[in-house]
C-alpha atoms as a PDB file:
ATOM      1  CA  UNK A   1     133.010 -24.565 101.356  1.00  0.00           C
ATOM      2  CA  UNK A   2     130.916 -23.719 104.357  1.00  0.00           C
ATOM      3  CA  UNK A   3     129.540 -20.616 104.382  1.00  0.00           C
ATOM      4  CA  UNK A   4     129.064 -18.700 108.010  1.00  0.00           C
ATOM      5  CA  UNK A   5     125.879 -17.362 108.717  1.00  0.00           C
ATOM      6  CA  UNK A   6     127.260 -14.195 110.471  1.00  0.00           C
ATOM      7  CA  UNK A   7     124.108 -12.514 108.602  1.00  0.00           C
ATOM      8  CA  UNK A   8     121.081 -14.040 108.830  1.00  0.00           C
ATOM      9  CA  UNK A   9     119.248 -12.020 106.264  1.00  0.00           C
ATOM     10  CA  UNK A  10     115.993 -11.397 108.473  1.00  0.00           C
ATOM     11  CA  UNK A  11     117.741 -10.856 111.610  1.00  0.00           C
ATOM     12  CA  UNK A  12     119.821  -8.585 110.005  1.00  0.00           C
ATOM     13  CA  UNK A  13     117.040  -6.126 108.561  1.00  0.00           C
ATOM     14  CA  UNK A  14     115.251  -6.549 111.956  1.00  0.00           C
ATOM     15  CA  UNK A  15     118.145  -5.404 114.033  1.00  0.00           C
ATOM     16  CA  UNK A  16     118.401  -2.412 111.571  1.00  0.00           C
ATOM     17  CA  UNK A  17     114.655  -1.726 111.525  1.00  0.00           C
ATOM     18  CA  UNK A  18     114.535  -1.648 115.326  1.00  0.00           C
ATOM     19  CA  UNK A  19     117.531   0.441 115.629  1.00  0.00           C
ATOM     20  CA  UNK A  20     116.463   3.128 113.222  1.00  0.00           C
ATOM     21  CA  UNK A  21     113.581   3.905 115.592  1.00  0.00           C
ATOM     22  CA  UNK A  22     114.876   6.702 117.665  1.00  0.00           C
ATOM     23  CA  UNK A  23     117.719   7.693 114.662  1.00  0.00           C
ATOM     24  CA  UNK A  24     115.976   9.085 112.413  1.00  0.00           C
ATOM     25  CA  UNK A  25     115.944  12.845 113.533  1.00  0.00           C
ATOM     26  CA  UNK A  26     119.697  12.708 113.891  1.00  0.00           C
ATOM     27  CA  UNK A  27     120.036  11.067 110.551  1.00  0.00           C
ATOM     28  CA  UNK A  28     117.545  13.570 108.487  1.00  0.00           C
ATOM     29  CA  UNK A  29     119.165  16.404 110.546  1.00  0.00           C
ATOM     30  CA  UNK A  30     122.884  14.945 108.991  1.00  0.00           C
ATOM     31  CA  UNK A  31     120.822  14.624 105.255  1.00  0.00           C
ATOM     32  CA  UNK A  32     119.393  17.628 105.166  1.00  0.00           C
ATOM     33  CA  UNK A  33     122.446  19.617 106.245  1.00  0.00           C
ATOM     34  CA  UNK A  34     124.254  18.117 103.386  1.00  0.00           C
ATOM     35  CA  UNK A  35     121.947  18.985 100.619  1.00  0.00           C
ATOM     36  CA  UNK A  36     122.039  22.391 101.952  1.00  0.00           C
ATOM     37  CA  UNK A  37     125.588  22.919 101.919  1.00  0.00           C
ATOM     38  CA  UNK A  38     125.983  20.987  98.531  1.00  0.00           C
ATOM     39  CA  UNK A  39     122.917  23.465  96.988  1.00  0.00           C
ATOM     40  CA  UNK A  40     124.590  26.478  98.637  1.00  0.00           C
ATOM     41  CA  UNK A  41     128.117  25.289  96.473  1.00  0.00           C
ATOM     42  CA  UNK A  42     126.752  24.161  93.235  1.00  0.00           C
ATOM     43  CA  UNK A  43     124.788  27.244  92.781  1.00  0.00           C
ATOM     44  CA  UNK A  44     127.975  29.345  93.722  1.00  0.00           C
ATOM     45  CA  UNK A  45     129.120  27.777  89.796  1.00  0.00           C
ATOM     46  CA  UNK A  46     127.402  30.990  88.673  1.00  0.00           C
ATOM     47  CA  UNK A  47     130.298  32.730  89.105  1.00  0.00           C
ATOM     48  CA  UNK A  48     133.044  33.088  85.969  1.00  0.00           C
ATOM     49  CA  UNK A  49     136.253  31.406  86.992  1.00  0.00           C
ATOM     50  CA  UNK A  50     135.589  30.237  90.030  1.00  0.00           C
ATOM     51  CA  UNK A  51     132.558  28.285  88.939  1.00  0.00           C
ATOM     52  CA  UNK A  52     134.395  25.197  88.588  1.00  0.00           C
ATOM     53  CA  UNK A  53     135.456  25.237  92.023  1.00  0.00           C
ATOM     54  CA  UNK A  54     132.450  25.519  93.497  1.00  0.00           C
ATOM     55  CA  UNK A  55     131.125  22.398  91.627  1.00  0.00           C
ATOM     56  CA  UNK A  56     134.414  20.266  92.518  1.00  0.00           C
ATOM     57  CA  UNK A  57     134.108  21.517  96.273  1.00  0.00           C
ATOM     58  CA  UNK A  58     130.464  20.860  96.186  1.00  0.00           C
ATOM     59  CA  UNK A  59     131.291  17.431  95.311  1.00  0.00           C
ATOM     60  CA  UNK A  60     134.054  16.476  97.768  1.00  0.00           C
ATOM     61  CA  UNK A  61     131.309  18.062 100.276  1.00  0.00           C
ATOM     62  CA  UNK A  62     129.138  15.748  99.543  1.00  0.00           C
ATOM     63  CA  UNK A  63     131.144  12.535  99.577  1.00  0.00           C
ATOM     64  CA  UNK A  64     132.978  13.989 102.948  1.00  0.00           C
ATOM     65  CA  UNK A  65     129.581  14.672 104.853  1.00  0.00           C
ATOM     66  CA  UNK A  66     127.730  10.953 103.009  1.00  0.00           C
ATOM     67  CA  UNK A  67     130.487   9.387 104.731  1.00  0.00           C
ATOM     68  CA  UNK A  68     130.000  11.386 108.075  1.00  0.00           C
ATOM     69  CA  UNK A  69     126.088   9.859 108.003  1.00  0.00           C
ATOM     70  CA  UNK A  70     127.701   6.242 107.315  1.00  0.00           C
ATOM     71  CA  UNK A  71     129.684   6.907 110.343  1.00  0.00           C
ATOM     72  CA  UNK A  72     126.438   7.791 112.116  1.00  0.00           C
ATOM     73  CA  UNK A  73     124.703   4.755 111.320  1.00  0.00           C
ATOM     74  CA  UNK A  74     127.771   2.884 112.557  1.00  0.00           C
ATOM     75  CA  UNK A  75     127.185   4.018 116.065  1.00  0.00           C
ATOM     76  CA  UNK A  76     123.709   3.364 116.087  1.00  0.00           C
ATOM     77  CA  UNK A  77     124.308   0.412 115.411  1.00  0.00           C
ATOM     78  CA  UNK A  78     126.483  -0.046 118.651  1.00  0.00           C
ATOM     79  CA  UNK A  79     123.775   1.423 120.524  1.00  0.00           C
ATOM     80  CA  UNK A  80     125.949   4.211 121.226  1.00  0.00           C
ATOM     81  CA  UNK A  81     124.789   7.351 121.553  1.00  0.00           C
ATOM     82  CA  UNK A  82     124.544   9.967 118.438  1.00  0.00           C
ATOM     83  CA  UNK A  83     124.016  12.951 117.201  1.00  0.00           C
ATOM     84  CA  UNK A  84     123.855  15.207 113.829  1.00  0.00           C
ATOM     85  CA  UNK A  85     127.124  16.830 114.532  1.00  0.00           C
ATOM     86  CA  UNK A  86     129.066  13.095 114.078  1.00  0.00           C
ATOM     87  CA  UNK A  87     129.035  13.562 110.996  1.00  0.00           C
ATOM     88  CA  UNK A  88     131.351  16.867 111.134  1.00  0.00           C
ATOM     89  CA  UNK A  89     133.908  14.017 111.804  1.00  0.00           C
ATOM     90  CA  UNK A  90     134.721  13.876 108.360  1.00  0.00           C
ATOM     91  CA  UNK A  91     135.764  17.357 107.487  1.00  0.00           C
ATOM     92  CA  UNK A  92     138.552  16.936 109.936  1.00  0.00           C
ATOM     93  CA  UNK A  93     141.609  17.236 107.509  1.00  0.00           C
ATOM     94  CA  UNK A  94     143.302  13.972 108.463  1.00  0.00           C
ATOM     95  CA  UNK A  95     140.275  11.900 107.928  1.00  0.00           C
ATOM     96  CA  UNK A  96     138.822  13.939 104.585  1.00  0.00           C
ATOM     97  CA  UNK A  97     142.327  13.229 102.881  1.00  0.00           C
ATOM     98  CA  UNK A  98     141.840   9.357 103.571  1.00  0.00           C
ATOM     99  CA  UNK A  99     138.180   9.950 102.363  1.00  0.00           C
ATOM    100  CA  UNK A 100     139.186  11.635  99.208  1.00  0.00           C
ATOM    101  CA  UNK A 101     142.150   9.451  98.622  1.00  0.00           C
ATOM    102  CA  UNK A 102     139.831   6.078  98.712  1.00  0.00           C
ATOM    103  CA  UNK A 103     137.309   7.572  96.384  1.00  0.00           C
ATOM    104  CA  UNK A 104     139.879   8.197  94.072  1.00  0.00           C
ATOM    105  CA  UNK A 105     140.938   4.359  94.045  1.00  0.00           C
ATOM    106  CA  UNK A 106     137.490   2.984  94.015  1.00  0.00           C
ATOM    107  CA  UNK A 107     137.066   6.110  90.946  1.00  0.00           C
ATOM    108  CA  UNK A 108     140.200   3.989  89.253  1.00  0.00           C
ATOM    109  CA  UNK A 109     138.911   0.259  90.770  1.00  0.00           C
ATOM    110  CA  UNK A 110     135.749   0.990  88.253  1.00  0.00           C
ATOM    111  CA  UNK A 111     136.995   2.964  85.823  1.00  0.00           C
ATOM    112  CA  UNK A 112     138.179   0.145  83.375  1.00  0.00           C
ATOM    113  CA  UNK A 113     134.901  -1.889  83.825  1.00  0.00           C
ATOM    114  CA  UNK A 114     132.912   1.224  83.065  1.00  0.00           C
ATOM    115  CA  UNK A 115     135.078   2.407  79.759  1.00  0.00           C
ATOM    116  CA  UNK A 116     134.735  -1.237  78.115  1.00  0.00           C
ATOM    117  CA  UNK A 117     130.658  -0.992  78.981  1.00  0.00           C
ATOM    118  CA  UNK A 118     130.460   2.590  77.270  1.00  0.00           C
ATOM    119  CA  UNK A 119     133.004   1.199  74.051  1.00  0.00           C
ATOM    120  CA  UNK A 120     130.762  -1.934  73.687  1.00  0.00           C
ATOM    121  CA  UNK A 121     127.925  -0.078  73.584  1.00  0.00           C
ATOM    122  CA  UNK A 122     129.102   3.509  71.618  1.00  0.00           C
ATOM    123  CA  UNK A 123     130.930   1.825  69.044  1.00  0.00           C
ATOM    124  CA  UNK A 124     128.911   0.157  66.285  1.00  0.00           C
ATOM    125  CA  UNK A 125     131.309  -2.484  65.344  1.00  0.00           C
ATOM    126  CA  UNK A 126     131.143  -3.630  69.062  1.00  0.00           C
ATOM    127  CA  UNK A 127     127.728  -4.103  69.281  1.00  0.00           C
ATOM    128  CA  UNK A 128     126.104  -7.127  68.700  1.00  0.00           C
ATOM    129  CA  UNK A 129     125.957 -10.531  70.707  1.00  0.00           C
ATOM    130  CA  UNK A 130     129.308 -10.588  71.785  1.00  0.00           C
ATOM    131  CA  UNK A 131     129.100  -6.970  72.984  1.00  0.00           C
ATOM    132  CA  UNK A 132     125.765  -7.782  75.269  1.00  0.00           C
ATOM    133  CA  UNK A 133     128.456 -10.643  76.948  1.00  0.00           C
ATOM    134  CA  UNK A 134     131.020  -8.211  77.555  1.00  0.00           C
ATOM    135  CA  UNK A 135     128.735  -5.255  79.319  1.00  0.00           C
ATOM    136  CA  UNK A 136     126.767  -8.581  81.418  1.00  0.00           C
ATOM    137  CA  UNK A 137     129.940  -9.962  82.351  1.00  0.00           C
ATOM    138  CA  UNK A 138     131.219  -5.894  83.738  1.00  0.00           C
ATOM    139  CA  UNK A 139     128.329  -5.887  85.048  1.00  0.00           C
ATOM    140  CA  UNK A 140     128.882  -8.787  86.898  1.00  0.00           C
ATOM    141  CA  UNK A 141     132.366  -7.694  88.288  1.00  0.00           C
ATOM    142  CA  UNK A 142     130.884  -4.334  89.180  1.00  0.00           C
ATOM    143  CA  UNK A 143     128.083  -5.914  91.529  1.00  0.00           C
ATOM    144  CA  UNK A 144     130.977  -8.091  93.039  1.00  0.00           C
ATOM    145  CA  UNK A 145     133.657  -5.659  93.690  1.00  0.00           C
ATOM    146  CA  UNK A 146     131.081  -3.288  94.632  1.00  0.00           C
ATOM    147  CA  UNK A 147     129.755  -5.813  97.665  1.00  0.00           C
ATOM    148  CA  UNK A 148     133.486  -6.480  98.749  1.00  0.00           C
ATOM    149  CA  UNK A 149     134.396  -2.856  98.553  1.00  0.00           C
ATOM    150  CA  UNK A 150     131.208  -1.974 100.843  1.00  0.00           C
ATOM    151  CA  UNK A 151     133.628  -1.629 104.063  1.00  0.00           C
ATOM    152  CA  UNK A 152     135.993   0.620 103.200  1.00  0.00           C
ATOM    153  CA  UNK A 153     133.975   3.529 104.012  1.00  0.00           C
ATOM    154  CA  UNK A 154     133.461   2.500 106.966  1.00  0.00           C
ATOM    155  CA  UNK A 155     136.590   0.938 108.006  1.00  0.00           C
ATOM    156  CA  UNK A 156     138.266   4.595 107.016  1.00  0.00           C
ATOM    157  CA  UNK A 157     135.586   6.785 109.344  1.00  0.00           C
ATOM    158  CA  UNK A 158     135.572   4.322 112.157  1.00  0.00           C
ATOM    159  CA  UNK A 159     138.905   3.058 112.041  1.00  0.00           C
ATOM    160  CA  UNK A 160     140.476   5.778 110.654  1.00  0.00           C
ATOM    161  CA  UNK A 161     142.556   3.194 108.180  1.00  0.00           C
ATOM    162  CA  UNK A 162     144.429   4.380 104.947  1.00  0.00           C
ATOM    163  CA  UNK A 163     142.656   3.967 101.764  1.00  0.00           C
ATOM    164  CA  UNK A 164     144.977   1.035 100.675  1.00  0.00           C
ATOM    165  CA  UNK A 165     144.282  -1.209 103.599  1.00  0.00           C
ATOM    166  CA  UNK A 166     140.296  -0.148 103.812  1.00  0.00           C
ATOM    167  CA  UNK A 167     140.049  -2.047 100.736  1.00  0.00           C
ATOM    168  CA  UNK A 168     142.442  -4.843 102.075  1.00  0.00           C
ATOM    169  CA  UNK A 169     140.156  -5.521 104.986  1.00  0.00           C
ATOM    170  CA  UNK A 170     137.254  -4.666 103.303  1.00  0.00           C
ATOM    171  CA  UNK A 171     138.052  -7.518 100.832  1.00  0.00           C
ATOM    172  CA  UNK A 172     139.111  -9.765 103.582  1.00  0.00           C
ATOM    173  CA  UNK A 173     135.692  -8.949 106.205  1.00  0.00           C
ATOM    174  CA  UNK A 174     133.645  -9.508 102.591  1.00  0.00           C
ATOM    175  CA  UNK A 175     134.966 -12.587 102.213  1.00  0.00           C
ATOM    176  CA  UNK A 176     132.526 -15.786 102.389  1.00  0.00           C
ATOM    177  CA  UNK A 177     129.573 -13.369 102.375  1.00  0.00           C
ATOM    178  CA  UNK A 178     128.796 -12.208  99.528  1.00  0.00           C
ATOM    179  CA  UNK A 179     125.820 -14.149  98.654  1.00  0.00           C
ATOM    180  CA  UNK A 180     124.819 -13.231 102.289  1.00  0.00           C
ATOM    181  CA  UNK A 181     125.489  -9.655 101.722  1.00  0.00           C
ATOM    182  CA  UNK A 182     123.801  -9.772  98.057  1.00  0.00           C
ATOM    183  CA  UNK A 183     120.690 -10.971  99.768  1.00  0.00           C
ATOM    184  CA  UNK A 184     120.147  -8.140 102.240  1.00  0.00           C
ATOM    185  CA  UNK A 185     121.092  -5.440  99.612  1.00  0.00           C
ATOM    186  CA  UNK A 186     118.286  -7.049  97.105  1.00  0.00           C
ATOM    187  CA  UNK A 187     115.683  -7.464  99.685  1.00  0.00           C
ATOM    188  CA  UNK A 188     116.522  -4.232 101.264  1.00  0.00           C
ATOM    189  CA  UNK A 189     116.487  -2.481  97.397  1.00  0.00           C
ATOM    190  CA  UNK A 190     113.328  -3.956  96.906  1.00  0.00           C
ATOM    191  CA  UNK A 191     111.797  -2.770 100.274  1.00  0.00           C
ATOM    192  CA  UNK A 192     113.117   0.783  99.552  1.00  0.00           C
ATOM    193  CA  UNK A 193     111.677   0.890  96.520  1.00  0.00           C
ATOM    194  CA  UNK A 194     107.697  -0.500  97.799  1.00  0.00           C
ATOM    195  CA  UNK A 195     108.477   2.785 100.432  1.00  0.00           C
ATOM    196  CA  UNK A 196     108.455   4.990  97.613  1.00  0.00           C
ATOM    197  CA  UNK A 197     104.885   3.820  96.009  1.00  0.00           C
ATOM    198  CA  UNK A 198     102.588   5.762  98.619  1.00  0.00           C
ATOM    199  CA  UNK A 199     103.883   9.545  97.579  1.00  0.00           C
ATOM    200  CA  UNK A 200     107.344   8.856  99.148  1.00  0.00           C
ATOM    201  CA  UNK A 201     106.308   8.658 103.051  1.00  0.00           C
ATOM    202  CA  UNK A 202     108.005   5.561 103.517  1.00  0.00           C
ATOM    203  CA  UNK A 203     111.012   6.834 102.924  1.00  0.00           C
ATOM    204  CA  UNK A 204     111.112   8.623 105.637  1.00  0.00           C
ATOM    205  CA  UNK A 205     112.085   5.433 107.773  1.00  0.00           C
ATOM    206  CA  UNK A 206     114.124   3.550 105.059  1.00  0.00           C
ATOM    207  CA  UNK A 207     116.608   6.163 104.286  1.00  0.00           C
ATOM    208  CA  UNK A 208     117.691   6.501 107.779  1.00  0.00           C
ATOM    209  CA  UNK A 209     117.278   2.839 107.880  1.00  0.00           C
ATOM    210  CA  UNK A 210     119.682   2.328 105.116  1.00  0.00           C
ATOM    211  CA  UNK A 211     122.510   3.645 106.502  1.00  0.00           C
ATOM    212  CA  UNK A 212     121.785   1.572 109.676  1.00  0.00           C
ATOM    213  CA  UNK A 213     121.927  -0.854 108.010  1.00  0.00           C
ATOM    214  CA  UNK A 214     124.997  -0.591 106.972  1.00  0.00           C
ATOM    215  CA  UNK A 215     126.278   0.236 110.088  1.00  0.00           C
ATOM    216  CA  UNK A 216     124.343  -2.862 111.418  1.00  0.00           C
ATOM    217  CA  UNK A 217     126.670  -5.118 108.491  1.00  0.00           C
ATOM    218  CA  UNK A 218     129.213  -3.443 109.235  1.00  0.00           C
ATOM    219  CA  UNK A 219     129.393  -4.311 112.904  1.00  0.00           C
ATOM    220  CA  UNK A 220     128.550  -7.879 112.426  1.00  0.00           C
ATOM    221  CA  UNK A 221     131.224  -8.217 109.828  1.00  0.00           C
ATOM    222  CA  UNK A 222     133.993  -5.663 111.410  1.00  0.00           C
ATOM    223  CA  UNK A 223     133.043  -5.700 114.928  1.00  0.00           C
ATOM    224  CA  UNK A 224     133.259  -2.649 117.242  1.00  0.00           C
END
């Protein structure tokens, strides 16, 4: 089977590179806004009762305003113009229900993979040979349904689709890439990770990159 080359994997990491000059204040602005509302929740848990809430808000905070950054990298990726307060987007109620309802599918897509890893390796009679199969093999399916999942997000910020057919055309824009896809994720993971060695100032332009990336992927295999 021929596979398309929609994504060259150095082209692909140069576009994003390029683009992330001139996004990054929007995108640290977006970042640090979340950890400060996340912080400000979690260590509301003080509180008797009510703790819990704080932690479970906290959390759907966090996914809601990760997704509004995705969405961000999206449109710098289009060249079009952005902004820290895109990612406010989210926390409309319309689109945070579709947000919450697709991490609850891809919480129940995993779920099985990751209880037969933990049983493998918790239970004592599991262990063993056949057991170190098992968890390579989940491991496996995780990576793979992990890379054809990566749309949804964006397909559900962007296009505003329902959970159920973000991971329909995520599966479907995924499809023939994979290897493509795995490629730019490993070189990118291991570029991210080089960033980090001199006292973390490289991260200042591969975080923001990373999510232009994505949005750079994402336009390439969704289109605009």
């Amino acid at each position: 089977m021929a596979i398309s080359k929609i994504l060259p994997l150095q082209d692909t990491l140069k576009e994003a590179w390029n683009k992330t000059f001139g996004a990054k204040a929007s995108i640290w602005a977006a970042i640090g806004i979340t950890i400060v509302i996340v912080a400000i929740l979690h260590a509301l848990k003080i509180f008797p009762l009510i703790g819990i809430l704080f932690v479970i808000l906290g959390k759907i905070a966090g996914q809601l305003l990760r997704a509004g950054i995705v969405f961000i990298g999206i449109l710098r990726a289009r060249s079009a113009p952005i902004t820290y307060k895109k990612m406010f987007r989210t926390i409309e109620l319309y689109l945070a229900l579709k947000i919450i309802g697709l991490f609850i599918l891809e919480f129940f897509i995993f779920l099985p993979l990751a209880i037969i890893i933990a049983a493998f390796n918790i239970i004592p009679a599991l262990n063993g040979f056949i057991g170190l199969v098992v968890s390579i093999l989940c491991f496996i399916a995780i990576v793979v349904l992990t890379i054809r999942l990566s749309m949804a997000t964006g397909l559900v910020v962007d296009k505003q689709s329902n959970p159920l057919e973000a991971i329909k055309q995520s599966f479907i824009a995924t499809r023939n890439h994979f290897w493509e896809l795995l490629g730019i994720y490993v070189v990118f993971g291991i570029i991210f990770l080089l960033s980090i060695i001199p006292i973390g100032i490289g991260l200042i332009w591969t975080i923001p990159m990373s999510f232009v990336l994505y949005g750079t992927v994402y336009k390439k295999l969704v289109g605009g």
